[in-house]
Protein backbone atom coordinates (compact mmCIF):
# COMPACT_ATOMS: atom_id res chain seq x y z
CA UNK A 1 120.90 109.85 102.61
CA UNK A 2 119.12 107.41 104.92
CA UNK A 3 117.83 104.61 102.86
CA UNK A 4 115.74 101.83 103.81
CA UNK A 5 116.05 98.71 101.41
CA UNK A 6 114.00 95.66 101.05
CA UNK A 7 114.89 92.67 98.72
CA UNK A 8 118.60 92.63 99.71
CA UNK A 9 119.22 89.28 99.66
CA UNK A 10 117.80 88.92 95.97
CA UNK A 11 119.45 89.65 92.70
CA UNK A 12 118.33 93.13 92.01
CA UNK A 13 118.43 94.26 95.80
CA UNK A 14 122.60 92.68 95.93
CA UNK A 15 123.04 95.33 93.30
CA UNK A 16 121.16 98.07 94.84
CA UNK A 17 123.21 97.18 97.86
CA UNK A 18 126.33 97.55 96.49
CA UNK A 19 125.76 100.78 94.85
CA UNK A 20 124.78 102.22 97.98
CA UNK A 21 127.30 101.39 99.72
CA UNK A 22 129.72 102.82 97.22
CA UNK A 23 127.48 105.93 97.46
CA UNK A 24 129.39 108.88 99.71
CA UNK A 25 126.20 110.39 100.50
CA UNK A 26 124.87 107.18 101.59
CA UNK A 27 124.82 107.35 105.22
CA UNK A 28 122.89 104.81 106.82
CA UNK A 29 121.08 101.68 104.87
CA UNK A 30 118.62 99.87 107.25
CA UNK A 31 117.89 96.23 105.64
CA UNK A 32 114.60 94.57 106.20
CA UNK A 33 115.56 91.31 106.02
CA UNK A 34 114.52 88.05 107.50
CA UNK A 35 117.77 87.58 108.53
CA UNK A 36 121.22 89.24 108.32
CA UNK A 37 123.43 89.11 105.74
CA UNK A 38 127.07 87.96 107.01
CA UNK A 39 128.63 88.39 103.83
CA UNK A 40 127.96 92.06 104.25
CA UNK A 41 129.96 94.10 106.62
CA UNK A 42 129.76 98.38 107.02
CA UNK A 43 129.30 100.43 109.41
CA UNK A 44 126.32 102.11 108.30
CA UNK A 45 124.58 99.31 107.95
CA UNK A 46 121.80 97.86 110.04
CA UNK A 47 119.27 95.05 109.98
CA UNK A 48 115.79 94.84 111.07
CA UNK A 49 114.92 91.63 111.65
CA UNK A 50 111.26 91.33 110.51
CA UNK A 51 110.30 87.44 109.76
CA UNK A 52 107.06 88.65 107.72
CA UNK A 53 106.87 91.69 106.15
CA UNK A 54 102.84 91.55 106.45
CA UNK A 55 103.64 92.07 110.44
CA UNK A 56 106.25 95.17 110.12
CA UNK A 57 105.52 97.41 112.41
CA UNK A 58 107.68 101.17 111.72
CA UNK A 59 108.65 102.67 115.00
CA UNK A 60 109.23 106.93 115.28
CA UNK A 61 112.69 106.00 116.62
CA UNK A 62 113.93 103.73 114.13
CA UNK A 63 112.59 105.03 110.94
CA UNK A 64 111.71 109.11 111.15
CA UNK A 65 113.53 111.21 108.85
CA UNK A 66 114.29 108.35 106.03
CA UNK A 67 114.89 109.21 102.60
CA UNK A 68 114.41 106.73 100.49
CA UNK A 69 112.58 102.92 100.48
CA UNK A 70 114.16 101.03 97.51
CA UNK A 71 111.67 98.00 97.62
CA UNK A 72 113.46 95.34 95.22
CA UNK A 73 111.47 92.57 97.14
CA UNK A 74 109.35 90.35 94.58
CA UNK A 75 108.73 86.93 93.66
CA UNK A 76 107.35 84.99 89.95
CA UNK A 77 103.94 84.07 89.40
CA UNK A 78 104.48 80.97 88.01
CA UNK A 79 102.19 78.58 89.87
CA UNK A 80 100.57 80.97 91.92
CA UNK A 81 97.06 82.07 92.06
CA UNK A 82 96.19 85.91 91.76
CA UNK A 83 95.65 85.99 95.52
CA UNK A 84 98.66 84.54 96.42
CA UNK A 85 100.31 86.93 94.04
CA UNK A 86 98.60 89.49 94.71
CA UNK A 87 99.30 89.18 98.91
CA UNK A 88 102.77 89.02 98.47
CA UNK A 89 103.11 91.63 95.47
CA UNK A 90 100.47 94.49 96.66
CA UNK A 91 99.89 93.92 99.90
CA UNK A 92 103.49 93.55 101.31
CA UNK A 93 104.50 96.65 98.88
CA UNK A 94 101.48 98.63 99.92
CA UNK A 95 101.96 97.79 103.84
CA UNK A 96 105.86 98.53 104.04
CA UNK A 97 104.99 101.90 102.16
CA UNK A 98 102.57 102.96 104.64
CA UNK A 99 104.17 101.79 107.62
CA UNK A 100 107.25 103.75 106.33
CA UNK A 101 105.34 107.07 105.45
CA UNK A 102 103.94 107.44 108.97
CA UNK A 103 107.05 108.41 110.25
CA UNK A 104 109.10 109.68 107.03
CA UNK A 105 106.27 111.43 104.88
CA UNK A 106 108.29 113.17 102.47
CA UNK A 107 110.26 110.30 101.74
CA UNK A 108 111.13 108.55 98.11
CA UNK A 109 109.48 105.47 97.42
CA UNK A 110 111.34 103.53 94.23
CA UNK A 111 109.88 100.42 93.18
CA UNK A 112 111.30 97.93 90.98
CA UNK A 113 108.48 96.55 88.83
CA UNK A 114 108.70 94.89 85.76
CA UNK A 115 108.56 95.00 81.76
CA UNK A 116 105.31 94.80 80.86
CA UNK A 117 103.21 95.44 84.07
CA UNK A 118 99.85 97.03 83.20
CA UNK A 119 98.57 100.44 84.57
CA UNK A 120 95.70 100.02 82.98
CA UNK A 121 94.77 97.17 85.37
CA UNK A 122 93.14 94.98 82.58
CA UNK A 123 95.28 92.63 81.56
CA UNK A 124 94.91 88.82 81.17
CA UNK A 125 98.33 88.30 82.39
CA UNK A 126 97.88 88.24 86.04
CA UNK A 127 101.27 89.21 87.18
CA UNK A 128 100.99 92.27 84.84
CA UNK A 129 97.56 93.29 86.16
CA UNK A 130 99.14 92.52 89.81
CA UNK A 131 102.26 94.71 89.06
CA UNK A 132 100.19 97.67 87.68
CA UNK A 133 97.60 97.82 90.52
CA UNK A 134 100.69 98.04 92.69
CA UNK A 135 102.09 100.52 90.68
CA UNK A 136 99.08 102.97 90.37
CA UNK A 137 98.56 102.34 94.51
CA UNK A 138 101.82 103.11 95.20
CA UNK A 139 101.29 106.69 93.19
CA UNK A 140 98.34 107.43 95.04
CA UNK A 141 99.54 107.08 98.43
CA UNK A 142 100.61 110.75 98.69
CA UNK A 143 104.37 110.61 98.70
CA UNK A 144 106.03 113.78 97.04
CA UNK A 145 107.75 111.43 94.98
CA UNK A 146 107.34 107.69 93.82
CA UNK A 147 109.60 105.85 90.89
CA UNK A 148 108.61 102.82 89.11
CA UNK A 149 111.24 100.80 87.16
CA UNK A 150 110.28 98.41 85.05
CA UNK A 151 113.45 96.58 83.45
CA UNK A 152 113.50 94.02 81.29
CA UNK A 153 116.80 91.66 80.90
CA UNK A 154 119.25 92.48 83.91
CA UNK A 155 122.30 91.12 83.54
CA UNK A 156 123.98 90.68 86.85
CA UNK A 157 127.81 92.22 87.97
CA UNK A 158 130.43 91.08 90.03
CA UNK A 159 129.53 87.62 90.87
CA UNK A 160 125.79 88.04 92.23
CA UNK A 161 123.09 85.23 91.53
CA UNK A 162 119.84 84.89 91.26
CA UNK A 163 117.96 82.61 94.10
CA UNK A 164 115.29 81.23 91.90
CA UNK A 165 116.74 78.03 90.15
CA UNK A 166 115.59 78.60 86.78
CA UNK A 167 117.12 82.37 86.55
CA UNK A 168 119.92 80.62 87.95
CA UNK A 169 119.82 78.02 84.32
CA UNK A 170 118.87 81.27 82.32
CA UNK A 171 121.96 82.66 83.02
CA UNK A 172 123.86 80.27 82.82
CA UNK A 173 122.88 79.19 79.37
CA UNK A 174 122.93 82.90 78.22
CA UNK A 175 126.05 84.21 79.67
CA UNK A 176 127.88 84.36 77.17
CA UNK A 177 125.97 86.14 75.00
CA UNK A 178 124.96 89.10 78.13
CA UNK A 179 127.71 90.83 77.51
CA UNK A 180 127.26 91.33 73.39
CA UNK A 181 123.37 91.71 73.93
CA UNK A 182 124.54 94.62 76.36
CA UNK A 183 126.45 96.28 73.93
CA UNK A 184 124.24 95.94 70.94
CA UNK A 185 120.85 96.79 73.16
CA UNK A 186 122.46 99.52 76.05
CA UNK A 187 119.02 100.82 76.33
CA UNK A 188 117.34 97.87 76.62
CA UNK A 189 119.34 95.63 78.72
CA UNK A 190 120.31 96.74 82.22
CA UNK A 191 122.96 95.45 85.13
CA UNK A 192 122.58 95.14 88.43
CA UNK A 193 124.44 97.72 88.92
CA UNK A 194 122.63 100.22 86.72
CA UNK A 195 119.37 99.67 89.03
CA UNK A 196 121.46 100.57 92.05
CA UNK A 197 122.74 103.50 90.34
CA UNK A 198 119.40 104.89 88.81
CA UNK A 199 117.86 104.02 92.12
CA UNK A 200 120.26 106.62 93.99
CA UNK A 201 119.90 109.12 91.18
CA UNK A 202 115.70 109.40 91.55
CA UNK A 203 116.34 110.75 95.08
CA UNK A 204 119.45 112.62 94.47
CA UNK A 205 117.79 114.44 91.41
CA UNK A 206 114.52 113.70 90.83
CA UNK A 207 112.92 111.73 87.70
CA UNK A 208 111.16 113.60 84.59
CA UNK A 209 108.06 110.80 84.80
CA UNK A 210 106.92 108.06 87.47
CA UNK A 211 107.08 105.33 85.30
CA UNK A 212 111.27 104.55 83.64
CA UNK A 213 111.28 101.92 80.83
CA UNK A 214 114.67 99.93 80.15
CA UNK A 215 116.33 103.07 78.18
CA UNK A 216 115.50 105.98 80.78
CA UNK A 217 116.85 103.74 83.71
CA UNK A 218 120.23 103.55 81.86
CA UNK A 219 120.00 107.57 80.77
CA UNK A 220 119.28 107.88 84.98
CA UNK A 221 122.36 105.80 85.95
CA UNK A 222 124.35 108.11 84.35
CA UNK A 223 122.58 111.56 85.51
CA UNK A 224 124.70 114.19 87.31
CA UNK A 225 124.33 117.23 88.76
């Protein structure tokens, strides 16, 4: 699989890195990234250097015959207007999508959304309103196949951090209690490296629905076959 990944650099997408590159059938990831990631060394990994995602511009050569976009990229609302939201949320999503389905139209397009987000579009929580108007655009484009997941608490693996500060305090004041919560709540709480997983599984075998709460992410990490 050819796999293009956005969000790399942020908790979920350090995950969803990792996973693919424990993946056999993973055979190239392309990163769009504003920069590289030095901590990260493979062959089959490459980085397009694209210092604003509003100005990404998909070339034939670079990006035919992709498989999959696993867009982890996102950012909190708090303090932000809806069009500031919004521009960064739908608009980035919607752009990279496009962009990428010029050149790679049968590709997989999975989206990490969040808990909560409304496809019903009328919500008066903003970010939830945001999320689900990305959502429903995103299943309208036309791809042959497009997976939302919308976790809840992620609890992340083998040393990865959040960037946003007060995450950062969240998890450090709940740590000790991940674990338990894990095992009491296994299809409510999700790792890092359960995204990844489920992320690989919707384009190795396909998803029953578009939209996966908490519990069908975990029951689509562990899919085989």
């Amino acid at each position: 699989m050819r796999i293009v990944l956005v969000g790399a650099s942020g908790m979920v997408g350090q995950g969803v890195l990792r996973a693919c590159l424990a993946a056999e059938d993973v055979s190239e990831i392309i990163l769009l990234a504003r920069r590289p990631l030095p901590e990260v060394t493979d062959p089959r990994l490459r980085t397009v250097i694209v210092a604003d995602l509003a100005d990404f511009q998909a070339s034939a050569s670079e990006f035919a015959a992709i498989d999959a976009c696993f867009f982890c990229a996102g950012v909190s609302a708090f303090g932000m207007s809806e069009s500031e939201y919004r521009a960064i949320t739908y608009d980035l999503t919607l752009h990279v999508a496009t962009q990428l389905q010029q050149h790679s139209p049968q590709l997989t397009m999975v989206y990490v959304s969040g808990a909560g987000a409304d496809s019903s579009e009328q919500s008066r929580n903003m970010w939830a309103r945001v999320r689900g108007q990305t959502e429903n655009a995103l299943l309208q484009l036309g791809l042959p196949r497009v997976t939302i997941l919308r976790p809840a608490l992620i609890v992340p693996e083998d040393g990865i951090r959040s960037r946003t500060a007060g995450y950062r305090l969240f998890y450090a004041v709940l740590r000790p209690f991940l674990g338990p919560l894990r095992r009491l709540f296994p299809g409510s709480v999700l790792t890092t490296g359960v995204i990844g997983r489920a992320m690989l599984n919707a384009v190795r075998h396909g998803v029953p629905q578009a939209v996966l709460a908490p519990r069908q992410i975990n029951q689509l990490a562990e899919a085989h076959g």
